[in-house]
Protein backbone atom coordinates (compact mmCIF):
# COMPACT_ATOMS: atom_id res chain seq x y z
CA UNK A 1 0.00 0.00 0.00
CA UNK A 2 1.44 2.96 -0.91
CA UNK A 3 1.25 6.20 1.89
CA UNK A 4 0.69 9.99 0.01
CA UNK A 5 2.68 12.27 0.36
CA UNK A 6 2.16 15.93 1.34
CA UNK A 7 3.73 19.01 2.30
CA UNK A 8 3.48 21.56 4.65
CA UNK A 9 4.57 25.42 4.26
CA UNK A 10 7.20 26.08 7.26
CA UNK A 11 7.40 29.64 8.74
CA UNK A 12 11.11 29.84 7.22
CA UNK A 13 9.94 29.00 3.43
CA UNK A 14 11.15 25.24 4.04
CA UNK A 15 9.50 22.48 2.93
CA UNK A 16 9.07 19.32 4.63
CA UNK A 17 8.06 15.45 4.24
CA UNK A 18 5.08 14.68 6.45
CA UNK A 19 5.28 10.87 7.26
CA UNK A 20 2.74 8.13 9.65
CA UNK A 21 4.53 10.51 12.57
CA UNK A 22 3.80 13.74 11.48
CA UNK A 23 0.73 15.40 11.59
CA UNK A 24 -0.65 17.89 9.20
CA UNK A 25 -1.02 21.61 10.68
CA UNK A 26 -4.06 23.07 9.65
CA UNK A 27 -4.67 26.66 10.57
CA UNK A 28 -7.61 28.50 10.66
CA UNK A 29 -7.70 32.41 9.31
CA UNK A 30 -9.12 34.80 11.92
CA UNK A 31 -8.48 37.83 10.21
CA UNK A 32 -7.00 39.49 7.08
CA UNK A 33 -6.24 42.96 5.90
CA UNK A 34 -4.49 44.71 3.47
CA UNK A 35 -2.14 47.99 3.47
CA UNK A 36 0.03 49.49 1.18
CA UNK A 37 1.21 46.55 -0.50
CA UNK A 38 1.04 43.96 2.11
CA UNK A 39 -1.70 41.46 3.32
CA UNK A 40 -1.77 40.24 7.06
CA UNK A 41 -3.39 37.16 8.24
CA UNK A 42 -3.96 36.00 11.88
CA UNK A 43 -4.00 32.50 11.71
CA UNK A 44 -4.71 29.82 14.78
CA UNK A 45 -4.57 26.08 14.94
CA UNK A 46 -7.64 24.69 16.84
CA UNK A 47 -5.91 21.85 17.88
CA UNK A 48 -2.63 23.19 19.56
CA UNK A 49 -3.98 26.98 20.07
CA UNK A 50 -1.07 28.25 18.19
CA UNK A 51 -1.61 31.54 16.66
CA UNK A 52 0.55 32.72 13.72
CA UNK A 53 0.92 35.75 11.65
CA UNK A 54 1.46 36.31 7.75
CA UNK A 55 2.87 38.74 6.12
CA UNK A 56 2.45 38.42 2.40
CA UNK A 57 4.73 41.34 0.51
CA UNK A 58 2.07 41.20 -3.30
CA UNK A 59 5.39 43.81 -4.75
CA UNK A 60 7.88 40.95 -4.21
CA UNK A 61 5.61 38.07 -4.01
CA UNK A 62 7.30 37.09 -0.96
CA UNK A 63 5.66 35.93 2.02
CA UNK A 64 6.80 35.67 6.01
CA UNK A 65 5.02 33.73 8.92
CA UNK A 66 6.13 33.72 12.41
CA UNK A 67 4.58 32.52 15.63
CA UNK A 68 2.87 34.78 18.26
CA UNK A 69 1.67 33.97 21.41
CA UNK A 70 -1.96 33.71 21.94
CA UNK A 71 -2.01 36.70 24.25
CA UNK A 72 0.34 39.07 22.05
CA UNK A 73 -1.93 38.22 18.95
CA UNK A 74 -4.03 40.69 17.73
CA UNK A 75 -1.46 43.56 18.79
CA UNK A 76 1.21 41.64 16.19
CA UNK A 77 -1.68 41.57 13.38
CA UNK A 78 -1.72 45.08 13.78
CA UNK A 79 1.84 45.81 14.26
CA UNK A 80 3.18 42.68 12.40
CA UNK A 81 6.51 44.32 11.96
CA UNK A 82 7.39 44.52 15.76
CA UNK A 83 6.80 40.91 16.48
CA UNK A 84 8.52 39.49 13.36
CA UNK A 85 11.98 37.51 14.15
């Protein structure tokens, strides 16, 4: 029997194998906006309660996603630029 394969975006722009003992991440958008070139999404995992932001850049087509915690999230969607590493 043959497993599938699939792939998961990291927040560094790596991609990695998902095998029997990894699970797939699947995060749910709270929130998007869009200013002066940029879109940021608040994203959260329901399962872990792991919130992430993304910073999409639609000039370079380059994109950026970091981890917040829970607490700090909604200030970072609005101020993505002071939270990201």
């Amino acid at each position: 029997m043959a497993v599938a394969q699939a792939w998961v975006q990291l927040p560094n722009d790596r991609r990695q194998e998902l095998t029997p003992e990894r699970s797939l991440i699947v995060f749910v958008e709270l929130d998007t906006r869009h200013s002066d070139g940029f879109t940021v999404s608040l994203r959260w995992d329901r399962d872990t309660g792991q919130t992430q932001i993304v910073v999409s850049d639609v000039r370079s087509a380059s994109e950026t996603a970091f981890s917040v915690p829970g607490a700090k999230a909604a200030d970072a969607f609005r101020h993505p630029f002071r939270y990201a590493p």
